[in-house]
C-alpha atoms as a PDB file:
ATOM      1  CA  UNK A   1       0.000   0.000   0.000  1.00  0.00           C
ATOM      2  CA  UNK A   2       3.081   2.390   0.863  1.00  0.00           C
ATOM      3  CA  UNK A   3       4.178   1.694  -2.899  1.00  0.00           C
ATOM      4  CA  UNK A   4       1.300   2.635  -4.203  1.00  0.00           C
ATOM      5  CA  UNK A   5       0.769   5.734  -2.138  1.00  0.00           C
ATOM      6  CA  UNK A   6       4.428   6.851  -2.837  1.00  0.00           C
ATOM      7  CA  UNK A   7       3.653   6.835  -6.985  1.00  0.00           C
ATOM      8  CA  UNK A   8       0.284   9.018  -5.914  1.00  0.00           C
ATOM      9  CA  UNK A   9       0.420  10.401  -2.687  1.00  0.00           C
ATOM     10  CA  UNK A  10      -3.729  11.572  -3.293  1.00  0.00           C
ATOM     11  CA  UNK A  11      -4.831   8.351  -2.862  1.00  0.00           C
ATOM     12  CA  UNK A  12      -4.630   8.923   0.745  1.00  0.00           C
ATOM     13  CA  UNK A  13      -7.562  10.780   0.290  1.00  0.00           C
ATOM     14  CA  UNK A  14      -9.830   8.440  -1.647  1.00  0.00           C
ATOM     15  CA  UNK A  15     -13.062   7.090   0.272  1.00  0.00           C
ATOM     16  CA  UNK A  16     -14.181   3.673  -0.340  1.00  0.00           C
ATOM     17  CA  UNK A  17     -18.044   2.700   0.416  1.00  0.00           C
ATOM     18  CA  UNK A  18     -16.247   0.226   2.959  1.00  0.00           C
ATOM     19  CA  UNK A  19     -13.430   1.002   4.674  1.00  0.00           C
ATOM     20  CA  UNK A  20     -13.958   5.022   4.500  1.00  0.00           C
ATOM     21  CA  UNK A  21     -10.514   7.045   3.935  1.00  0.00           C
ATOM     22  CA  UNK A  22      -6.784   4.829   3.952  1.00  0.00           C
ATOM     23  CA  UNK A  23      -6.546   6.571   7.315  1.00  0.00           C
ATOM     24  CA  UNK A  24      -9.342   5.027   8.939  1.00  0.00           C
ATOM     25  CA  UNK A  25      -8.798   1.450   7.764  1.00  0.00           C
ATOM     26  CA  UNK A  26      -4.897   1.963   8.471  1.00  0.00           C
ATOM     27  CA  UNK A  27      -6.063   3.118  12.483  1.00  0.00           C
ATOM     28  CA  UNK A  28      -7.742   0.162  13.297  1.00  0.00           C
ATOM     29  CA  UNK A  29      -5.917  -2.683  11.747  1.00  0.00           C
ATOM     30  CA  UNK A  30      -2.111  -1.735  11.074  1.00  0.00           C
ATOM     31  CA  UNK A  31       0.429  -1.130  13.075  1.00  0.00           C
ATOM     32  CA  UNK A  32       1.549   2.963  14.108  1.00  0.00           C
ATOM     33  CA  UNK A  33       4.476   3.230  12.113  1.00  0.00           C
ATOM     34  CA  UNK A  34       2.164   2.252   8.849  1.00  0.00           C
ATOM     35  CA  UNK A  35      -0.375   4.832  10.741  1.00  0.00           C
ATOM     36  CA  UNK A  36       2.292   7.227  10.442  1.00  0.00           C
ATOM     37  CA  UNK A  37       3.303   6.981   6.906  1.00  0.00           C
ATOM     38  CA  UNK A  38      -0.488   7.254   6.164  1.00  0.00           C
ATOM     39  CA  UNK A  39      -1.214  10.483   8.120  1.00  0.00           C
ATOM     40  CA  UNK A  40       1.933  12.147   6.830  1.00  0.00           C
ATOM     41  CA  UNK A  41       0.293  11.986   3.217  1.00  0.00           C
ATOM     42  CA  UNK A  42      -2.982  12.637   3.947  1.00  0.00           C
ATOM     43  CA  UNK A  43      -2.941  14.143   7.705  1.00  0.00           C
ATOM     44  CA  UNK A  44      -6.704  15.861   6.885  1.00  0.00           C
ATOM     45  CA  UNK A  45      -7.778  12.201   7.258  1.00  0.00           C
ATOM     46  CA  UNK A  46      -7.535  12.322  10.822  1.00  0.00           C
ATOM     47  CA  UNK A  47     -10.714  15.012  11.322  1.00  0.00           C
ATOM     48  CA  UNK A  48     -12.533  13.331   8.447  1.00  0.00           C
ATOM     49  CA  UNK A  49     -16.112  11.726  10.255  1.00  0.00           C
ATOM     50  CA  UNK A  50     -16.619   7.808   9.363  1.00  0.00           C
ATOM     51  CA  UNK A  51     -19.122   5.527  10.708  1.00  0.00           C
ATOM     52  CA  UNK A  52     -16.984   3.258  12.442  1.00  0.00           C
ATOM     53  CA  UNK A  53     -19.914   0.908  13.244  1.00  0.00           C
ATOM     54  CA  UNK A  54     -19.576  -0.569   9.876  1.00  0.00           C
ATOM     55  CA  UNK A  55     -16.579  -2.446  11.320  1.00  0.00           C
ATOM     56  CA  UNK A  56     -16.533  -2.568  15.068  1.00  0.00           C
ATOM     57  CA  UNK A  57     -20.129  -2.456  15.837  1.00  0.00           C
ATOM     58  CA  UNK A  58     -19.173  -0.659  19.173  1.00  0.00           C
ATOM     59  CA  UNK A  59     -19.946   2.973  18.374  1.00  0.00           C
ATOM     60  CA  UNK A  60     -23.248   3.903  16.995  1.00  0.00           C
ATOM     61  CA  UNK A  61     -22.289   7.552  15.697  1.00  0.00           C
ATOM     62  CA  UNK A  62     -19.828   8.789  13.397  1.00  0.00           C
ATOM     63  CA  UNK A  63     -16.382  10.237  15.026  1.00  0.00           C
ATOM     64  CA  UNK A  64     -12.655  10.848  13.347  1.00  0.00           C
ATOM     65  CA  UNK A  65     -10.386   8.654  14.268  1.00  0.00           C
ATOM     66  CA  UNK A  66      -8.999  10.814  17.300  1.00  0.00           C
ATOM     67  CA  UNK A  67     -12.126  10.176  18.615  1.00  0.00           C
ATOM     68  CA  UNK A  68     -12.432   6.514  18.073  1.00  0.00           C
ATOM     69  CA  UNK A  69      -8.661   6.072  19.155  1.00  0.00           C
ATOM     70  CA  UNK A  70      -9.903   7.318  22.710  1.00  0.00           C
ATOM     71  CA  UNK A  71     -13.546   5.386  22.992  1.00  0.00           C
ATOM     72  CA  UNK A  72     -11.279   2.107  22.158  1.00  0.00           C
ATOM     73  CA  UNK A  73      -9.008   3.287  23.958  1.00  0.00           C
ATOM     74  CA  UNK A  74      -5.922   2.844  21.814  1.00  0.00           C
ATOM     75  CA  UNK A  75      -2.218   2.743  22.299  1.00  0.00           C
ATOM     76  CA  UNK A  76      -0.831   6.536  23.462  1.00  0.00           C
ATOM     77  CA  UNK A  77       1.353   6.050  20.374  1.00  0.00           C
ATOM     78  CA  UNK A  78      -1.735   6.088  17.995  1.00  0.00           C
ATOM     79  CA  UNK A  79      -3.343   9.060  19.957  1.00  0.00           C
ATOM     80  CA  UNK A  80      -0.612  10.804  19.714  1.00  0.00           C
ATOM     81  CA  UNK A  81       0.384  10.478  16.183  1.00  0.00           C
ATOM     82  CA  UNK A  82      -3.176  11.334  15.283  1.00  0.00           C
ATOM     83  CA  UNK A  83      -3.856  14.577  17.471  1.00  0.00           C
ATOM     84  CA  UNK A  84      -0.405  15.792  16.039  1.00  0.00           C
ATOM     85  CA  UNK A  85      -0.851  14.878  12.454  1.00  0.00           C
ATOM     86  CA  UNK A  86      -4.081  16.758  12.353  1.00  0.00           C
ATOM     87  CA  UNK A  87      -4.439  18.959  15.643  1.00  0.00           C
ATOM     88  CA  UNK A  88      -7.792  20.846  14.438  1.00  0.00           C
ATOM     89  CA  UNK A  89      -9.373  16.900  14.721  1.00  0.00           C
ATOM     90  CA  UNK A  90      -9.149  17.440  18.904  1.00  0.00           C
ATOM     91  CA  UNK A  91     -11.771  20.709  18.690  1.00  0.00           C
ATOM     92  CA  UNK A  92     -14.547  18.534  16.328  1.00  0.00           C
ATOM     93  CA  UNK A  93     -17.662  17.652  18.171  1.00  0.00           C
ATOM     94  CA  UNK A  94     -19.006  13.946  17.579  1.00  0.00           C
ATOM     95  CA  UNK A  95     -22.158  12.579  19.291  1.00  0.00           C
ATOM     96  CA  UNK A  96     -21.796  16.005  20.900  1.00  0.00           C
ATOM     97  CA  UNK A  97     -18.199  15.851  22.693  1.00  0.00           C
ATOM     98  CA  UNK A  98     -14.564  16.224  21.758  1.00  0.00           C
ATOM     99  CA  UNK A  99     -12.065  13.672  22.617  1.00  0.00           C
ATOM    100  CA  UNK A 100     -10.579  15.271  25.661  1.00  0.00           C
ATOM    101  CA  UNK A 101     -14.411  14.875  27.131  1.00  0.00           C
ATOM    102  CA  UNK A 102     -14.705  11.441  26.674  1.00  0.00           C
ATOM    103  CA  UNK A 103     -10.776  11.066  27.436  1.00  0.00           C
ATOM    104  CA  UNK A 104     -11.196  12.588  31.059  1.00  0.00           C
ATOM    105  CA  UNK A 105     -14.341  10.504  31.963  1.00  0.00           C
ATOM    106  CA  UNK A 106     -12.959   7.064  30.430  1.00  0.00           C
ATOM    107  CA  UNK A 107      -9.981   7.385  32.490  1.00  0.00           C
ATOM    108  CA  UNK A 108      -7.504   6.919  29.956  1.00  0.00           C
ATOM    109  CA  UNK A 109      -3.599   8.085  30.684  1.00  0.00           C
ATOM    110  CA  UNK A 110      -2.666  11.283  31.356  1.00  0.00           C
ATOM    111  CA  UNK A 111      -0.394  11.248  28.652  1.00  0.00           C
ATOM    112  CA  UNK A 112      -3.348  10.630  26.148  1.00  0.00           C
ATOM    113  CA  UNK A 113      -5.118  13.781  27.925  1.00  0.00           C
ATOM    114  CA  UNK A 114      -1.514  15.523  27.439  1.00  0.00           C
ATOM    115  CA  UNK A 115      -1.735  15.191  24.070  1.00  0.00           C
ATOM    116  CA  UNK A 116      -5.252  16.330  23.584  1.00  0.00           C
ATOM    117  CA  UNK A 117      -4.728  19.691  25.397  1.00  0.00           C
ATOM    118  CA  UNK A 118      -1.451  20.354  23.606  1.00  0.00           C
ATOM    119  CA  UNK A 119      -3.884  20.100  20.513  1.00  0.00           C
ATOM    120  CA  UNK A 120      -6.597  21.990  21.306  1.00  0.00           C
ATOM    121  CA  UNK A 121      -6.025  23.860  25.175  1.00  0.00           C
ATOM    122  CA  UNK A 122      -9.121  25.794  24.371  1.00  0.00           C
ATOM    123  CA  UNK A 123     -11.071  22.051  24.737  1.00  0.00           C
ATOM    124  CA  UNK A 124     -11.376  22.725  28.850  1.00  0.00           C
ATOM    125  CA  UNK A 125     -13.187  25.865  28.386  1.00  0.00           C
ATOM    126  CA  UNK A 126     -16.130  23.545  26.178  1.00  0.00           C
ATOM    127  CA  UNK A 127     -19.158  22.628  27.495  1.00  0.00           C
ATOM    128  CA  UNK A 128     -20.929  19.920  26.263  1.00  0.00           C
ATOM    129  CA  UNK A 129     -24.007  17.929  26.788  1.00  0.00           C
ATOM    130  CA  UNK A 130     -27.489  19.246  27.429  1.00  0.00           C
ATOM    131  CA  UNK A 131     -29.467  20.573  30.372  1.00  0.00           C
ATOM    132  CA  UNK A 132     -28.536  19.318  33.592  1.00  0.00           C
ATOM    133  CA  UNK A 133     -25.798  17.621  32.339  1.00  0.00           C
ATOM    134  CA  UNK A 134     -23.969  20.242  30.386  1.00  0.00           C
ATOM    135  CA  UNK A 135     -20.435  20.986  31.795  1.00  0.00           C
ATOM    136  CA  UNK A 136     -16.568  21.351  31.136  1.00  0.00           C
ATOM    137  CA  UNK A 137     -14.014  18.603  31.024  1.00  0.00           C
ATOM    138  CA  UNK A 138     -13.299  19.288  34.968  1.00  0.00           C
ATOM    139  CA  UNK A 139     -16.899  18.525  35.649  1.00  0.00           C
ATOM    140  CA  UNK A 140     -17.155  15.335  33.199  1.00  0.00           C
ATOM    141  CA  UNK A 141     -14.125  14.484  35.559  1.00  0.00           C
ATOM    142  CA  UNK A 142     -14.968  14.762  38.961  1.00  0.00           C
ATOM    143  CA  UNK A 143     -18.520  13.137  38.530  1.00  0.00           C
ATOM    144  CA  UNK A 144     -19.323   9.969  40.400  1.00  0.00           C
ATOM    145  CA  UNK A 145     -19.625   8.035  37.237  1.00  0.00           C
ATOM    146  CA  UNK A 146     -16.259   9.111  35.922  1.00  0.00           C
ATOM    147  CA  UNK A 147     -13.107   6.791  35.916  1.00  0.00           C
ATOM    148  CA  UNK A 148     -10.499  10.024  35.589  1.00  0.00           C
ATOM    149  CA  UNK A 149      -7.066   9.764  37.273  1.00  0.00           C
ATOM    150  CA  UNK A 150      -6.158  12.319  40.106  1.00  0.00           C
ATOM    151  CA  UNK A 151      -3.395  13.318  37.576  1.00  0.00           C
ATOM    152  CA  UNK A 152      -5.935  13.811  34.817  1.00  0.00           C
ATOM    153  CA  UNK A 153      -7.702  16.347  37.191  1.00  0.00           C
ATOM    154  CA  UNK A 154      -4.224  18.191  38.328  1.00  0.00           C
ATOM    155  CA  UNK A 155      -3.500  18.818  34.378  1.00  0.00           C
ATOM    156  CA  UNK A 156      -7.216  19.990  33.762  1.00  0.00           C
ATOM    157  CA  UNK A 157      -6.321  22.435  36.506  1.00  0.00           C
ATOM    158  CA  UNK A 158      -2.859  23.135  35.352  1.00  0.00           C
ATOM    159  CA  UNK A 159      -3.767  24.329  31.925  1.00  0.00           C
ATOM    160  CA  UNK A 160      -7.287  26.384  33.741  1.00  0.00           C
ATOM    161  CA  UNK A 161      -7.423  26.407  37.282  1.00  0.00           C
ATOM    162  CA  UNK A 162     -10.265  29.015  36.295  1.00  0.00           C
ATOM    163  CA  UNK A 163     -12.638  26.186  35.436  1.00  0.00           C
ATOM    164  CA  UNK A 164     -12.445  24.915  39.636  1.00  0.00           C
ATOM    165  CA  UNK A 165     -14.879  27.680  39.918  1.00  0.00           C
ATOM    166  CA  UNK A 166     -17.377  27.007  37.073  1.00  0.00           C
ATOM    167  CA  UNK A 167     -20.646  25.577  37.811  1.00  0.00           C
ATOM    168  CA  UNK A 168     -22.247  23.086  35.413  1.00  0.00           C
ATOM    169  CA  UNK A 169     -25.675  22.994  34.136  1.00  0.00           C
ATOM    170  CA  UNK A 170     -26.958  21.336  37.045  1.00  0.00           C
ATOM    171  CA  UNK A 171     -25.224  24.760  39.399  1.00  0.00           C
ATOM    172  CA  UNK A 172     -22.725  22.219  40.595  1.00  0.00           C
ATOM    173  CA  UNK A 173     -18.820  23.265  40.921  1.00  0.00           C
ATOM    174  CA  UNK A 174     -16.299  20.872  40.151  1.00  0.00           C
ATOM    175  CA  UNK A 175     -15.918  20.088  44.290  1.00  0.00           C
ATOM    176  CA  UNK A 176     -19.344  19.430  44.457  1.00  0.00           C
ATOM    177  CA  UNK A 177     -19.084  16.875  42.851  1.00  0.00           C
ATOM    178  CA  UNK A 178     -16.077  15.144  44.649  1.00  0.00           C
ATOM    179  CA  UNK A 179     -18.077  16.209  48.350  1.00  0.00           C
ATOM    180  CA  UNK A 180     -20.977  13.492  46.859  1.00  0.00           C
ATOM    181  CA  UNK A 181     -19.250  10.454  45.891  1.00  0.00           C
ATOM    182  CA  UNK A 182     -16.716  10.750  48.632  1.00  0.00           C
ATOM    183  CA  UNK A 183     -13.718  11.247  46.299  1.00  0.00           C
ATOM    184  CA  UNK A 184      -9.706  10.678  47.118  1.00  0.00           C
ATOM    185  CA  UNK A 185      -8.592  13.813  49.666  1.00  0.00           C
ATOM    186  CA  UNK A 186      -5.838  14.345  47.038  1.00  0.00           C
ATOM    187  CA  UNK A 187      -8.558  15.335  44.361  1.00  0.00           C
ATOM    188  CA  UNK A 188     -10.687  17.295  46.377  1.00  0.00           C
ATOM    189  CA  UNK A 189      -7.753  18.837  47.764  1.00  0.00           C
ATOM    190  CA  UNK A 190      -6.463  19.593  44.523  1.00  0.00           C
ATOM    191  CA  UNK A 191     -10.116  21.592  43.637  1.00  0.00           C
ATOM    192  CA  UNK A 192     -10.253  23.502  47.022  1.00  0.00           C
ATOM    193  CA  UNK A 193      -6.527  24.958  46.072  1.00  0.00           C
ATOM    194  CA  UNK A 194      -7.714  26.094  43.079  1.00  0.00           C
ATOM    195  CA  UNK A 195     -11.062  27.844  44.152  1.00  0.00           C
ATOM    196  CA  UNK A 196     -10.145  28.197  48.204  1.00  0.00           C
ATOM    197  CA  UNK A 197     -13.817  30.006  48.332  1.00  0.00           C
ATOM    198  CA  UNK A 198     -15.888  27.774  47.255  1.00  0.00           C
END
């Protein structure tokens, strides 16, 4: 396939009925090095929305492949090679959230959310999701549900310890959250630092 894309580099940007963009196919079933080759062609790729359903069955909307590299929650290699192949992919809303949303509630590395805010830093100042619900990164965080690292909170605060004193669409702050499901001292410490008032 490298062959062939070196003789016409544009064919990185062909869609097939099947297997969407070279990009999208390459993300899911070859190695990151052939990942890499593929996104240095065609690095637009990355933002382009497929319906990865048609292969995995796991998601039920369409998402670029940052997005599905953090839902399957693929290698920090991959992530990273995507988000910096094709930063403007970490600021696209799918099913209503950027990656760095679903990265902090998933619980993925703090590497993977490292690379997500050095793409888009502007991503913990989004809200997303409706009514009640609607609220930044540090909220999707520090809710009970949510499976994010202490360190995943520390760099949400790092990069805007401004958002410690935002409330959500529910009028909850950040610490409200930790006071209800009994979180680690470290975290709630960690929010109280930020927003001492609160």
């Amino acid at each position: 396939v490298l062959m062939v894309l070196k003789a016409g580099p544009a064919a990185a940007g062909v869609k097939s009925r099947q297997f969407g963009l070279l990009t999208h196919w390459a993300c899911i079933s070859k190695p990151v090095a052939f990942v890499s080759a593929i996104v240095a062609l065609y690095p637009e790729g990355v933002a382009h929305l497929y319906d990865v359903e048609t292969w995995r069955g796991a998601f039920s909307q369409p998402m670029t492949m940052l997005h599905w590299s953090v839902l399957s929650k693929a290698s920090y290699e991959l992530t990273l090679t995507l988000a910096k192949a094709c930063p403007s992919a970490a600021s696209i809303k799918c099913a209503g959230r950027m990656p760095l949303h679903n990265a902090v509630e998933m619980g993925v590395s703090v590497e993977i959310v490292d690379c997500l805010l050095e793409a888009f830093p502007g991503a913990t100042k989004v809200r997303v999701g409706q009514g009640k619900s609607a609220g930044l990164p540090l909220h999707w965080a520090c809710r009970p549900d949510s499976k994010a690292l202490i360190a995943t909170v520390k760099t949400l605060l790092d990069v805007d310890s401004s958002a410690a004193k935002e409330v959500d669409g529910a009028g909850k702050l950040p610490l409200r959250f930790c006071y209800e499901w009994d979180a680690p001292e470290e975290m709630t410490n960690l929010l109280h630092d930020a927003y001492p008032e609160a």
